[in-house]
Every structure is written in C-alpha cells, then in structure tokens.
C-alpha atoms as a PDB file:
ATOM      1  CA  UNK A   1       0.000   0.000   0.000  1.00  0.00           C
ATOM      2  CA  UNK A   2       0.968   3.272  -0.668  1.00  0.00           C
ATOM      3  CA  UNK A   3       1.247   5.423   2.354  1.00  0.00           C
ATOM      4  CA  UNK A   4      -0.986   8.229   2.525  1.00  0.00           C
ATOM      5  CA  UNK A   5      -0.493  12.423   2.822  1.00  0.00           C
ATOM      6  CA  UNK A   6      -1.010  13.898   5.862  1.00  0.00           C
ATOM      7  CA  UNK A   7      -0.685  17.068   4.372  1.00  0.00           C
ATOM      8  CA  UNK A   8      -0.544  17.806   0.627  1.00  0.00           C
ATOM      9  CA  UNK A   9       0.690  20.789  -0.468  1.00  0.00           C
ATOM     10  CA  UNK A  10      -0.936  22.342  -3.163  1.00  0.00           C
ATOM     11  CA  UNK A  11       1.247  22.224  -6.364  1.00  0.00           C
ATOM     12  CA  UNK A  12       2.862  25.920  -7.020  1.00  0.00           C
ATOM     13  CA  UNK A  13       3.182  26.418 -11.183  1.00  0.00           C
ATOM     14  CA  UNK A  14       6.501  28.312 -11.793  1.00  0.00           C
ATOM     15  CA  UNK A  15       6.789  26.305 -14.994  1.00  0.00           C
ATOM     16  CA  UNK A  16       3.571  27.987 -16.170  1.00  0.00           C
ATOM     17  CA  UNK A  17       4.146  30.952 -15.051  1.00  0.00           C
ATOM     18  CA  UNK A  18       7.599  31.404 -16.873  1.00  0.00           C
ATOM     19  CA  UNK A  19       5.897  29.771 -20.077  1.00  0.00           C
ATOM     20  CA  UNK A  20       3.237  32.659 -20.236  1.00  0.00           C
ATOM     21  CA  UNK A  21       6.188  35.024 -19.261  1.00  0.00           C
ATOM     22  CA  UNK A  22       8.293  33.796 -22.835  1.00  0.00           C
ATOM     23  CA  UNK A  23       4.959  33.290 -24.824  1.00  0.00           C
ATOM     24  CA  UNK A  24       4.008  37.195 -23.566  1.00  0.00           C
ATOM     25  CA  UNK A  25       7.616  38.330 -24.818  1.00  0.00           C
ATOM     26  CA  UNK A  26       7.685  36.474 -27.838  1.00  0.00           C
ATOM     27  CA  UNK A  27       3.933  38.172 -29.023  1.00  0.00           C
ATOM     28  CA  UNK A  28       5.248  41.413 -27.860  1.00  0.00           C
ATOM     29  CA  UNK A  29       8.979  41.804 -28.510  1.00  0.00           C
ATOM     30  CA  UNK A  30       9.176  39.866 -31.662  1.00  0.00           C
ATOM     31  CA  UNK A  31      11.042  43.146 -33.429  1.00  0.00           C
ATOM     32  CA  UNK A  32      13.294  43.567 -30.116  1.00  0.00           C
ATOM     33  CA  UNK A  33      14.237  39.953 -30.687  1.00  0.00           C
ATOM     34  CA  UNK A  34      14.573  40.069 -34.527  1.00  0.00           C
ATOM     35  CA  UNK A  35      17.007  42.375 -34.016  1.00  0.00           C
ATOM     36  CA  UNK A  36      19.520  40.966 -31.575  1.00  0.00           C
ATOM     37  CA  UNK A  37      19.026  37.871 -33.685  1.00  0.00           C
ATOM     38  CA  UNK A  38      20.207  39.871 -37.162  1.00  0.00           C
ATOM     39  CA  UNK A  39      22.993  41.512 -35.161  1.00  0.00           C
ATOM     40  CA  UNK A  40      24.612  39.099 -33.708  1.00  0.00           C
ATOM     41  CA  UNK A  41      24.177  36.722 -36.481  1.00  0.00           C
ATOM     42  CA  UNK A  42      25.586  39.143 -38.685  1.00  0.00           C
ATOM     43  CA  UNK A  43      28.798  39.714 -36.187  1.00  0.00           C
ATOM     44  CA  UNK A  44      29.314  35.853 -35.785  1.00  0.00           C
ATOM     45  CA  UNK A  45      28.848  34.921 -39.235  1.00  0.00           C
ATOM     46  CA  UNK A  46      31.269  38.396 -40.452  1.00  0.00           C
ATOM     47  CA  UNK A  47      34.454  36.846 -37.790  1.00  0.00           C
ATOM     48  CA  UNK A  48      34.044  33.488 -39.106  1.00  0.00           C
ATOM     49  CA  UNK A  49      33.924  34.965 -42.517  1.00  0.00           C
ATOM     50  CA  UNK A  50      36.811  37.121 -41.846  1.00  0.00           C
ATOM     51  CA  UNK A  51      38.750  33.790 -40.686  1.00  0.00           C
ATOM     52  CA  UNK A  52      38.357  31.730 -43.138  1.00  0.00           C
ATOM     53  CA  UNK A  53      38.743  34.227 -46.047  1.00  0.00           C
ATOM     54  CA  UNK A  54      42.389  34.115 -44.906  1.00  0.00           C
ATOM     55  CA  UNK A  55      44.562  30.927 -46.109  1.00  0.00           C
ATOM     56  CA  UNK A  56      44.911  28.795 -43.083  1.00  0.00           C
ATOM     57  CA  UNK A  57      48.625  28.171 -43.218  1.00  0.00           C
ATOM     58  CA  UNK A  58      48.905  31.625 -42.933  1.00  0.00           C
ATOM     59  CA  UNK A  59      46.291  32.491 -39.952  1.00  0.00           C
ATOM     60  CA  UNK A  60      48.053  29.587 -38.582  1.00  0.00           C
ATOM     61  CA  UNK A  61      51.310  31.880 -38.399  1.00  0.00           C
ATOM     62  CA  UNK A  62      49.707  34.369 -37.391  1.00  0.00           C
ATOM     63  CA  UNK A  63      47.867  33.291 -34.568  1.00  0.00           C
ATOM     64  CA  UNK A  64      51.409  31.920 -33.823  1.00  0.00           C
ATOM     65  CA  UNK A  65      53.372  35.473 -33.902  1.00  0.00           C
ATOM     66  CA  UNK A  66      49.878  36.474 -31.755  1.00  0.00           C
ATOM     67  CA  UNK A  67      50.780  34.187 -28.762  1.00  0.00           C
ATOM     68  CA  UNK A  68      54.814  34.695 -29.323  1.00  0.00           C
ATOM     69  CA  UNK A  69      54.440  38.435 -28.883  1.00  0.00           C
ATOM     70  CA  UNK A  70      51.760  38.125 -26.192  1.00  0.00           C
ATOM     71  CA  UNK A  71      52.287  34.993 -24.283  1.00  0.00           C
ATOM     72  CA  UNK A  72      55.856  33.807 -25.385  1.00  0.00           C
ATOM     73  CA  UNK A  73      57.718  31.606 -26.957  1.00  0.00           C
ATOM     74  CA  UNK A  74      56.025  28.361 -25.518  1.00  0.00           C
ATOM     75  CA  UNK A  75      52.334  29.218 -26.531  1.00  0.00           C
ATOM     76  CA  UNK A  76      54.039  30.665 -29.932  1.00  0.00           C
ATOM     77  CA  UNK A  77      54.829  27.180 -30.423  1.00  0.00           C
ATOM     78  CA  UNK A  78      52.179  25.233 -29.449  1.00  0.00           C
ATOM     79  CA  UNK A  79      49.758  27.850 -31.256  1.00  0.00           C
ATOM     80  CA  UNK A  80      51.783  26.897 -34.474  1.00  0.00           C
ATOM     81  CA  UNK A  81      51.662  23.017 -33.997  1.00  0.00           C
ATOM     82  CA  UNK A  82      47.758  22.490 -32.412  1.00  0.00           C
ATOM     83  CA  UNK A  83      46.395  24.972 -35.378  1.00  0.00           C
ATOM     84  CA  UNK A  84      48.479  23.300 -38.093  1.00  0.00           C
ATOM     85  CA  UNK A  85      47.208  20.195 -36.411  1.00  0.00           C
ATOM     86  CA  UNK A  86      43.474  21.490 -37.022  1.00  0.00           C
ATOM     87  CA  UNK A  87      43.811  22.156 -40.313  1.00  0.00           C
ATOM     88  CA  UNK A  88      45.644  18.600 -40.777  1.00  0.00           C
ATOM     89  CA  UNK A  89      42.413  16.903 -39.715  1.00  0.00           C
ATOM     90  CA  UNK A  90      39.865  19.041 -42.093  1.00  0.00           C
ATOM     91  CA  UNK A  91      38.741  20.852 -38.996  1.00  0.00           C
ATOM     92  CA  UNK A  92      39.700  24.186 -39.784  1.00  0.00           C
ATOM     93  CA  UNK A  93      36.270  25.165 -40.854  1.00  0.00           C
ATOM     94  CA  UNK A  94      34.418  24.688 -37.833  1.00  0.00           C
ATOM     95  CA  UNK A  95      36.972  25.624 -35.823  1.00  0.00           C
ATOM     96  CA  UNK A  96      37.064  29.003 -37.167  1.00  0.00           C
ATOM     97  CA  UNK A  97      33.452  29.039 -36.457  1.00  0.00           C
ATOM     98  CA  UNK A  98      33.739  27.992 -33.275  1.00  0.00           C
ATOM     99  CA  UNK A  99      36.397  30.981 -32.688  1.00  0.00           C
ATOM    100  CA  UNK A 100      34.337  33.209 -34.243  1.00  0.00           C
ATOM    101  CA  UNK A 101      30.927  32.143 -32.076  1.00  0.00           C
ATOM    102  CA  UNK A 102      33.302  32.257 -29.028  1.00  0.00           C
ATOM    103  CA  UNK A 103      34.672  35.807 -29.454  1.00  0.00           C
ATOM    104  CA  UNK A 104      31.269  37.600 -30.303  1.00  0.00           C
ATOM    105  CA  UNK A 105      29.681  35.578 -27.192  1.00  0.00           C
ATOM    106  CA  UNK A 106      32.753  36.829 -25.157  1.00  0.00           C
ATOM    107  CA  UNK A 107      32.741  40.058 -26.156  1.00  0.00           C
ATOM    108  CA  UNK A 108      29.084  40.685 -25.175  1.00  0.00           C
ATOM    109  CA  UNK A 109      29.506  39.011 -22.070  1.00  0.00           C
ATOM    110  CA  UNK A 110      32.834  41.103 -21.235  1.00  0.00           C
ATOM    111  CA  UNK A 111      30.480  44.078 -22.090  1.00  0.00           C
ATOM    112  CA  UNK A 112      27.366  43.297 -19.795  1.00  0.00           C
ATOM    113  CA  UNK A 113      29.559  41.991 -16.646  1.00  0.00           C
ATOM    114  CA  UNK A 114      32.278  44.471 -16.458  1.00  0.00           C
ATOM    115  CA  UNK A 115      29.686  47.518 -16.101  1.00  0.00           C
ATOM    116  CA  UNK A 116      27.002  44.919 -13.860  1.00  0.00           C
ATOM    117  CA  UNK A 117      30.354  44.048 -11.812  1.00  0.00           C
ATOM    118  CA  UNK A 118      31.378  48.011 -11.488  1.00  0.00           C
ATOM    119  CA  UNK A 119      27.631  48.913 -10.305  1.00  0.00           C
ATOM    120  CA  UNK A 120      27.464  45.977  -7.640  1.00  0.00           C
ATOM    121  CA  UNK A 121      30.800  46.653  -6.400  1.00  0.00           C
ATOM    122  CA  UNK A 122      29.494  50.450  -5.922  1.00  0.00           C
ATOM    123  CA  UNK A 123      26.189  49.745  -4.585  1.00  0.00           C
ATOM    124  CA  UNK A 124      25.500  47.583  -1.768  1.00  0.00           C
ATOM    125  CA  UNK A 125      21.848  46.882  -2.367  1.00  0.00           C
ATOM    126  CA  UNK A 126      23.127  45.897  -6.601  1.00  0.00           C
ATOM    127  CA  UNK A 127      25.279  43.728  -5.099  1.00  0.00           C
ATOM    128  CA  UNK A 128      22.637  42.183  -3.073  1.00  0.00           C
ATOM    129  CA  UNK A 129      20.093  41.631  -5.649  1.00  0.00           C
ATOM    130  CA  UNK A 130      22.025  40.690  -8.508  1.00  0.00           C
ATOM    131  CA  UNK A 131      23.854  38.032  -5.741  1.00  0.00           C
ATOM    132  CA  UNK A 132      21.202  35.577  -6.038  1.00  0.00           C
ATOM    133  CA  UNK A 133      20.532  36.462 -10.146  1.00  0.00           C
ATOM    134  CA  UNK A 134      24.104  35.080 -10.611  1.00  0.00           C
ATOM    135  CA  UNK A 135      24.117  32.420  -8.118  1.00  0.00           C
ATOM    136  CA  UNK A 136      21.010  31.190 -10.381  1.00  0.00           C
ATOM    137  CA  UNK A 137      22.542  31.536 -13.507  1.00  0.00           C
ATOM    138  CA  UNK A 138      25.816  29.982 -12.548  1.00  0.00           C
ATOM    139  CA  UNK A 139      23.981  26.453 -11.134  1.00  0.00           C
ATOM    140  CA  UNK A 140      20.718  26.469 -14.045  1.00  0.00           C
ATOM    141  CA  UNK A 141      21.560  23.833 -16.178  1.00  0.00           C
ATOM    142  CA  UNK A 142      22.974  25.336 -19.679  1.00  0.00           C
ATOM    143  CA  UNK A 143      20.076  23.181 -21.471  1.00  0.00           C
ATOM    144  CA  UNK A 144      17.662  25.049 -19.973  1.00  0.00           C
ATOM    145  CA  UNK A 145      18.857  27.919 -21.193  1.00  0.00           C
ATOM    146  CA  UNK A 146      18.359  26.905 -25.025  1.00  0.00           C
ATOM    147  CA  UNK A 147      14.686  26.504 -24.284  1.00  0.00           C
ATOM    148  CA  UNK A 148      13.623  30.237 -24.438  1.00  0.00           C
ATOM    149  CA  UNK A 149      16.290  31.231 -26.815  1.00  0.00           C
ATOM    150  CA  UNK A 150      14.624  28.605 -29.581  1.00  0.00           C
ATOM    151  CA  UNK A 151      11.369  30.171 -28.645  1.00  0.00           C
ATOM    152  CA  UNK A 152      13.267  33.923 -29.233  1.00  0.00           C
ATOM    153  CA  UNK A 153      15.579  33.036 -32.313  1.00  0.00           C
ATOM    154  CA  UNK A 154      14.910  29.927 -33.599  1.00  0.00           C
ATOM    155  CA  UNK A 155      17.515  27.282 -34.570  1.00  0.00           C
ATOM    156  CA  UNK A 156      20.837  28.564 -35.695  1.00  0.00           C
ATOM    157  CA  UNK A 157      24.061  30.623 -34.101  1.00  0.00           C
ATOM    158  CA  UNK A 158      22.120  33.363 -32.257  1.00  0.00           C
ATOM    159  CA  UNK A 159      20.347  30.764 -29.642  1.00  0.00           C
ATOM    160  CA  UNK A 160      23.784  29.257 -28.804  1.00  0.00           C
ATOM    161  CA  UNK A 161      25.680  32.877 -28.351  1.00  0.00           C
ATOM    162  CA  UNK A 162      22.460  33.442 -26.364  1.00  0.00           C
ATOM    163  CA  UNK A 163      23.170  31.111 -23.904  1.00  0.00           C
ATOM    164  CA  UNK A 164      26.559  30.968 -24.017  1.00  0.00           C
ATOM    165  CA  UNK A 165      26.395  34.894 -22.771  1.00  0.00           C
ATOM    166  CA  UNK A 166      23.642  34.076 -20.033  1.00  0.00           C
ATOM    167  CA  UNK A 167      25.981  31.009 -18.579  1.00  0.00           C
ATOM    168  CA  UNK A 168      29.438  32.984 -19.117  1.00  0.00           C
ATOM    169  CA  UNK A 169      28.165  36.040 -17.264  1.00  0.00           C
ATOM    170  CA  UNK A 170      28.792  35.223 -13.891  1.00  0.00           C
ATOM    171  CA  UNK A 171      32.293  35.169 -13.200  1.00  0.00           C
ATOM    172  CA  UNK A 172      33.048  37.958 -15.126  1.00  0.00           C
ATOM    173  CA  UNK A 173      30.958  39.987 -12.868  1.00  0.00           C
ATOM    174  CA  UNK A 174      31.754  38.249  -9.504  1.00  0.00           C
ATOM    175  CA  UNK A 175      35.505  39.000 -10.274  1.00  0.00           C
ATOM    176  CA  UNK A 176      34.735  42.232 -11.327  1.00  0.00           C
ATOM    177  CA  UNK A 177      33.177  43.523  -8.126  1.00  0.00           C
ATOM    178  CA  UNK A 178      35.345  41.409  -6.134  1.00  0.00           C
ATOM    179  CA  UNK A 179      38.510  43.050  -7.821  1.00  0.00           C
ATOM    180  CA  UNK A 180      37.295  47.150  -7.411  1.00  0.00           C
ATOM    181  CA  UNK A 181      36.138  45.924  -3.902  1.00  0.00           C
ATOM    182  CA  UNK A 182      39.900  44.932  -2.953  1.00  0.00           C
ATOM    183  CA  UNK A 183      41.314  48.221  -3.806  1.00  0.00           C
ATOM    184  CA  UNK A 184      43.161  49.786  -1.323  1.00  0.00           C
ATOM    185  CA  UNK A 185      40.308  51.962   0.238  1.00  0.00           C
ATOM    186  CA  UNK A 186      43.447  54.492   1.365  1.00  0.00           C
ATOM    187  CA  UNK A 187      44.297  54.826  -2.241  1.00  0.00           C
ATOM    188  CA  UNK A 188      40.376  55.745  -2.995  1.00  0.00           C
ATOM    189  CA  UNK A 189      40.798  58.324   0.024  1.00  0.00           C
ATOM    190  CA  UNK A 190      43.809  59.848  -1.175  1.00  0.00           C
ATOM    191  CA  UNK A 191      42.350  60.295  -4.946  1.00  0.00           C
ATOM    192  CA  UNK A 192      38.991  61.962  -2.948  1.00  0.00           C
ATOM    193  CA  UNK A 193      40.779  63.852  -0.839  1.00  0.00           C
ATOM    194  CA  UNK A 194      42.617  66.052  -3.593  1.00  0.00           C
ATOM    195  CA  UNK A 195      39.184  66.561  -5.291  1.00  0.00           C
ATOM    196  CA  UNK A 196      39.087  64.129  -7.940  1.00  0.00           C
ATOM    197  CA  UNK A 197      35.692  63.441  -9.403  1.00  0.00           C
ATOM    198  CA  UNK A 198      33.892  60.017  -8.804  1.00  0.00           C
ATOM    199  CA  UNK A 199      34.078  59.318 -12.543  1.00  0.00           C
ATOM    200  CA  UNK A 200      38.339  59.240 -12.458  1.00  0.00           C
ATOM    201  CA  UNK A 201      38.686  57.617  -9.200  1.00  0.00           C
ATOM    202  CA  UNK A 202      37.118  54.625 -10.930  1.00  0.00           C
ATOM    203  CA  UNK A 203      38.655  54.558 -14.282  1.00  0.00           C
ATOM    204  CA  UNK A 204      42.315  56.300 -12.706  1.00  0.00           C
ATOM    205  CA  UNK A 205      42.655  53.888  -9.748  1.00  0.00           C
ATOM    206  CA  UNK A 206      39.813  51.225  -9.350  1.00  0.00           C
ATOM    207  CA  UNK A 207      39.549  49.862 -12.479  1.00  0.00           C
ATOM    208  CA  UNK A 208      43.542  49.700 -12.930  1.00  0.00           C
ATOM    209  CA  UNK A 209      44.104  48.602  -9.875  1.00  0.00           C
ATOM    210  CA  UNK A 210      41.258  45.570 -10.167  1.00  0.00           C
ATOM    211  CA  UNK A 211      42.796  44.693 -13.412  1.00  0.00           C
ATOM    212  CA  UNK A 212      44.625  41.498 -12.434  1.00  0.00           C
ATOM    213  CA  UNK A 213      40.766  40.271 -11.147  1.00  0.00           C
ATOM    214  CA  UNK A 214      38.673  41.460 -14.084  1.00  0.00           C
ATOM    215  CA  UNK A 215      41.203  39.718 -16.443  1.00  0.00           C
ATOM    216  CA  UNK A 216      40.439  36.569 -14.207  1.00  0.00           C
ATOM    217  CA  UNK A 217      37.120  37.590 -14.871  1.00  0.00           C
ATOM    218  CA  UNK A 218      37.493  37.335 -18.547  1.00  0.00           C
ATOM    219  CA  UNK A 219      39.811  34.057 -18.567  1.00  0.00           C
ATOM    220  CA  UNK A 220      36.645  32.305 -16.624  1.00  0.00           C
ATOM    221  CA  UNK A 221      34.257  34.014 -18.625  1.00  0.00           C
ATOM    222  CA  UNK A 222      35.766  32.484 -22.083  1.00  0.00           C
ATOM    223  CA  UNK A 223      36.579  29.322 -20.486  1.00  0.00           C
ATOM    224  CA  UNK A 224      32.835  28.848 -19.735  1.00  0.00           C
ATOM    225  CA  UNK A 225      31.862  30.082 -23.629  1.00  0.00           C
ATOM    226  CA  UNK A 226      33.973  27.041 -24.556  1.00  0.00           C
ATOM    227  CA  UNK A 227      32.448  24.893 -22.619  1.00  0.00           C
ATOM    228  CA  UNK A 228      29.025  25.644 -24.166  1.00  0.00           C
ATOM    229  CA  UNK A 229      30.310  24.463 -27.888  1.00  0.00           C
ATOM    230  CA  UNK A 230      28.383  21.051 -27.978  1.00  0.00           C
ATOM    231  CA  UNK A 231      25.408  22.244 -26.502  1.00  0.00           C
ATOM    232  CA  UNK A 232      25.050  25.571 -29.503  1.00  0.00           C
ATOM    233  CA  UNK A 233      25.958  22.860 -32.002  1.00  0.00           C
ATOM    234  CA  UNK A 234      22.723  21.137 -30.740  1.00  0.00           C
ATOM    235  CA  UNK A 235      20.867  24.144 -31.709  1.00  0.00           C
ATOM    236  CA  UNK A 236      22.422  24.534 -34.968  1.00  0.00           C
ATOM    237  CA  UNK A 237      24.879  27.051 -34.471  1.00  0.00           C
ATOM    238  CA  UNK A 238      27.484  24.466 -36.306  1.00  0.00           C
ATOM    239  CA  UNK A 239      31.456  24.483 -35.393  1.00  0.00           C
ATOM    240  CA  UNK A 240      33.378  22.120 -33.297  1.00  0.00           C
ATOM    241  CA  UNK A 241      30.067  21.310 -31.354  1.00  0.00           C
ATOM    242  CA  UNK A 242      28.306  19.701 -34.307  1.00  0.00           C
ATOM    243  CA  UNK A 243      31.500  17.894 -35.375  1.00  0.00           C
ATOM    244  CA  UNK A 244      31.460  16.593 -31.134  1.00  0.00           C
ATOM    245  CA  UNK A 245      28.114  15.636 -31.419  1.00  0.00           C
ATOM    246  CA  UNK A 246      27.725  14.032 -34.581  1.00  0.00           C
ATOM    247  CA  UNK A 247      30.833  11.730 -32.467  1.00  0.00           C
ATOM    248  CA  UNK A 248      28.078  11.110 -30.048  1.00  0.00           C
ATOM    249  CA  UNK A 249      24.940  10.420 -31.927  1.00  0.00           C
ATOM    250  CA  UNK A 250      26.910   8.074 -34.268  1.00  0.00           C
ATOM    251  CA  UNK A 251      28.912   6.639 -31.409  1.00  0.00           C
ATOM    252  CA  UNK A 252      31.986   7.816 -33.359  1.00  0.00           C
ATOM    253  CA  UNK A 253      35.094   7.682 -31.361  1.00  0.00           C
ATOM    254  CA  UNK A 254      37.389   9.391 -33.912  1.00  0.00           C
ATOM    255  CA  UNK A 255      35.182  11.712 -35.083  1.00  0.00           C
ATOM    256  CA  UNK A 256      34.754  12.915 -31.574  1.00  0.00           C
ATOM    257  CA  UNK A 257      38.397  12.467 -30.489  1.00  0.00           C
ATOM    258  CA  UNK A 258      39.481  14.701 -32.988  1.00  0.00           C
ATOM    259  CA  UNK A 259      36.905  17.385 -32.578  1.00  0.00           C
ATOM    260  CA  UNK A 260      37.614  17.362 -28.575  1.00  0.00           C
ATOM    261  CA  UNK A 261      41.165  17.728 -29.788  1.00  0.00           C
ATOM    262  CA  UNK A 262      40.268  20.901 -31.842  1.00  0.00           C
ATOM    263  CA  UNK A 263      38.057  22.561 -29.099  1.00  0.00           C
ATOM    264  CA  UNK A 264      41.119  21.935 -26.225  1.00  0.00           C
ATOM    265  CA  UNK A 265      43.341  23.854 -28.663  1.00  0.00           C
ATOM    266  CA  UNK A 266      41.228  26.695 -28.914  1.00  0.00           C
ATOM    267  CA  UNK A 267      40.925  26.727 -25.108  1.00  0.00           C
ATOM    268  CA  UNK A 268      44.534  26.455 -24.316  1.00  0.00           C
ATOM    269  CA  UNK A 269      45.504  29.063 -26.728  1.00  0.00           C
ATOM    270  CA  UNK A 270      42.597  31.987 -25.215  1.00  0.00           C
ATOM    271  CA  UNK A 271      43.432  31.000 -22.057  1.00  0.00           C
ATOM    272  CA  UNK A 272      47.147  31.679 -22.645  1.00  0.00           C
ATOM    273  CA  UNK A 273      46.430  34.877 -23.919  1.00  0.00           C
ATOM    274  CA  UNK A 274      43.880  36.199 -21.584  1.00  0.00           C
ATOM    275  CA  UNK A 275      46.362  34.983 -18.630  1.00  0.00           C
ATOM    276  CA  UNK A 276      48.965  36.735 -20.191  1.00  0.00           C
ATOM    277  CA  UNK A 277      47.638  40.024 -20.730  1.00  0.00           C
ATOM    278  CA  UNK A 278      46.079  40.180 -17.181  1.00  0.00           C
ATOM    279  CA  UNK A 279      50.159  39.702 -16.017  1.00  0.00           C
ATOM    280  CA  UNK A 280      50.759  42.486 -18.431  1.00  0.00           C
ATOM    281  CA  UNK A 281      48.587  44.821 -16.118  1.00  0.00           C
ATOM    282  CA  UNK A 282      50.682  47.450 -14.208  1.00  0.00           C
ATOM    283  CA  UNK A 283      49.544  45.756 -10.827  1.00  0.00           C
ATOM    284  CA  UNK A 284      50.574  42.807 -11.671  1.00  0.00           C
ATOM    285  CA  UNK A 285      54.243  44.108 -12.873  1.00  0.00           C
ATOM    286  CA  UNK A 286      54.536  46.062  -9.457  1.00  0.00           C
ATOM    287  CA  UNK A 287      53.659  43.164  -7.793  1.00  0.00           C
ATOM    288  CA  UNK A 288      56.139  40.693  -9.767  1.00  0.00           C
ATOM    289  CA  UNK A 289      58.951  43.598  -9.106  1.00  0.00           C
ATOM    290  CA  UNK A 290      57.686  43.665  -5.964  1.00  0.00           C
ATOM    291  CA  UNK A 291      57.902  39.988  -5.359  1.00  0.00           C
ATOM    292  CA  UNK A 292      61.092  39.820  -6.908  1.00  0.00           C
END
C-alpha cells in the first residue's frame, strides 16, 4: 500500500508561469528579438567569414606570432603546432566558427559583466540583488537555457551565443566587483581627498588597480563560452560542437576524439592569452617587481 499524505501541499506552477512570461515576450517583442538575432548573427557569421577568407597556413602563423608576442615563446609554439594540427584533420572550418561564435559571445559578455560588476561593487543593495541572479545563472543547467532562446531566435548561431552569454556572465561579474572591492580603500581616500571626481577615481585607480581580477574575470568568462560548444551545435549554431556531437549520436570515437582535440586547442591558446595580458597589467608588474 501506498502510504498516505497527511498534508498535501498544493502544487505551485513556476513552470507555467515562466511559459506565459516567454509566450508574452515572444507576441510582444518579436522586433526587439529580430534584431539581436540579425545583429549578432551578422557579427558571428562576419568573424568566421573574416577567418576563413584568410589561407589557413597563414592564420596559422599568425595566430602563432599572436601568442609569441603576447604569451611567449612556448604558446608561440604550441599555437603553431595544435592549429596546423586542425587544419591537418579538415577541422579548420568549424573551428574558425567555433572561434568566431566564441569571441562575439565573449565580447558581449565582457560588455554586460564588467559595467554589472562596477555597479554591484558600488552599490551595496546591486550587489545584493544581482547576488542571487548570478548564483542562479551559474547552477541552471545550460540546457535550460536553449529553451527560451529557440522560442526567441529559432535554430541557428544566435540561440547558442544566447546562452553561451547568459551562462558565461557570472564570473566575469563576480571577479569584477570582487577586484574594485579589494582596492586599497586608502588609495580611494587619497584620490577623494585632492578633489578628484567620482568618474576618475574609478577609471584612474579602481579599475587599474582591479585589473589582475577582471582579467580573471574574462579568462573564466571564455573558459565557460567554450564549454558551451556542444550544446550551440545542438541548436544549430554548427562548429566544433556539431563535429562533437555528430561523435556522439553516431557513437563515433574518432570523429569525436578529434573534434575534442580541436576545441582543447582553442581553449589552451585563449586561455594563454587572456592569462597573459592580465600579467601584463601594471599591478601585476609592481607586484612581480615587488615579489622579486
């Protein structure tokens, strides 16, 4: 026997409720929608285009002089082999794709959570209300995410930049406030006390003294657009995700082998290059000469 209720709670319909909430927006804001959709289809579609228009031995070189000048001699190298690689398994294509989704969904994300992460770090009560926005964000599952954004865009690159933004936003923001939170608040005194307007204190002394953290920020935040690759390419937005999952649905070890491969290239080589230019900040040199 099945044991009975004492009390049964009535049954509280959040589902429902967000389902009218996207069917509202999507009779009502079809033209707000249609818009982001042509923009940043346009943007992701231009990069890759933009890519790929070059040969790829010679991006390859490139992208090789890009981490020797930026990152040294060591990612210089392995930039050179694991994109020659690439191209040596016909994957050059989506993985230029992939870059290009990556970058555009990076870049929009870079330019929501550094101003969110400014304003919370400012503002007690932000802070306090967008604390449990980004806690939910950061644990929804990234599927979830996909389901409104079909609704929004339909299948295709926008719904995957969509929610890659929504699930990369987080850290960049967290690290954000947490890095103009750390300064020195002496330092802030000292620029107030010889009259220097709100607007300078922040860009003059927060913001490059917070640098080392919103870089951290940014490292995180493209790790995590990376990490959302498969799951776009399940929407359509192509690149290394599709090549992944066509390894899955066809139980294709090689063919997924060698797209993993691609994608761990691309991840090595931005997060090189974002690590490196956050030691280039002038905090972190002080602190290095410091150090040394």
């Amino acid at each position: 026997m099945t044991p009975s209720k004492a009390v049964e709670l009535p049954r509280i319909e959040v589902g429902e409720w967000f389902g009218t909430i996207v069917e509202w927006c999507t009779d009502n804001l079809s033209w707000f929608f249609d818009g982001i959709g042509s923009i940043g289809e346009a943007a992701v579609e231009g990069l890759a285009e933009g890519l790929l228009a070059v040969p790829p031995l010679i991006l390859v070189v490139i992208l090789a002089l890009i981490g020797l000048f930026v990152a040294g001699w060591k990612v210089g190298l392995f930039a050179l082999i694991g994109f020659t690689l690439i191209d040596s398994i016909e994957l050059w294509e989506p993985a230029m794709d992939t870059l290009a989704l990556v970058l555009v969904s990076a870049l929009v994300a870079v330019l929501i959570s550094i101003p969110l992460g400014i304003a919370a770090a400012r503002n007690d009560t932000v802070s306090r209300v967008m604390r449990p926005v980004l806690d939910l964000m950061q644990t929804m599952p990234a599927f979830v995410y996909l389901i409104p954004a079909i609704f929004f865009f339909s299948i295709g690159v926008v719904p995957g930049m969509v929610a890659t933004v929504i699930f990369a936003l987080p850290p960049g923001v967290r690290l954000t406030e947490l890095g103009i939170r750390g300064v020195d608040p002496e330092m802030v005194e000292a620029g107030e006390a010889f009259g220097t307007p709100p607007g300078r204190i922040l860009t003059r002394i927060q913001i490059p003294l917070a640098m080392p953290s919103i870089m951290a920020g940014v490292n995180q935040l493209i790790m995590l657009s990376l990490s959302m690759v498969v799951i776009a390419g399940m929407v359509g937005a192509g690149g290394l995700g599709e090549v992944v999952l066509q390894g899955i649905q066809r139980v294709d070890v090689p063919t997924g082998f060698e797209g993993g491969i691609a994608v761990v290239v691309l991840a090595i080589f931005l997060d090189r290059l974002t690590g490196a230019l956050g030691d280039r900040s002038s905090v972190s040199r002080a602190s290095a000469v410091a150090g040394g």
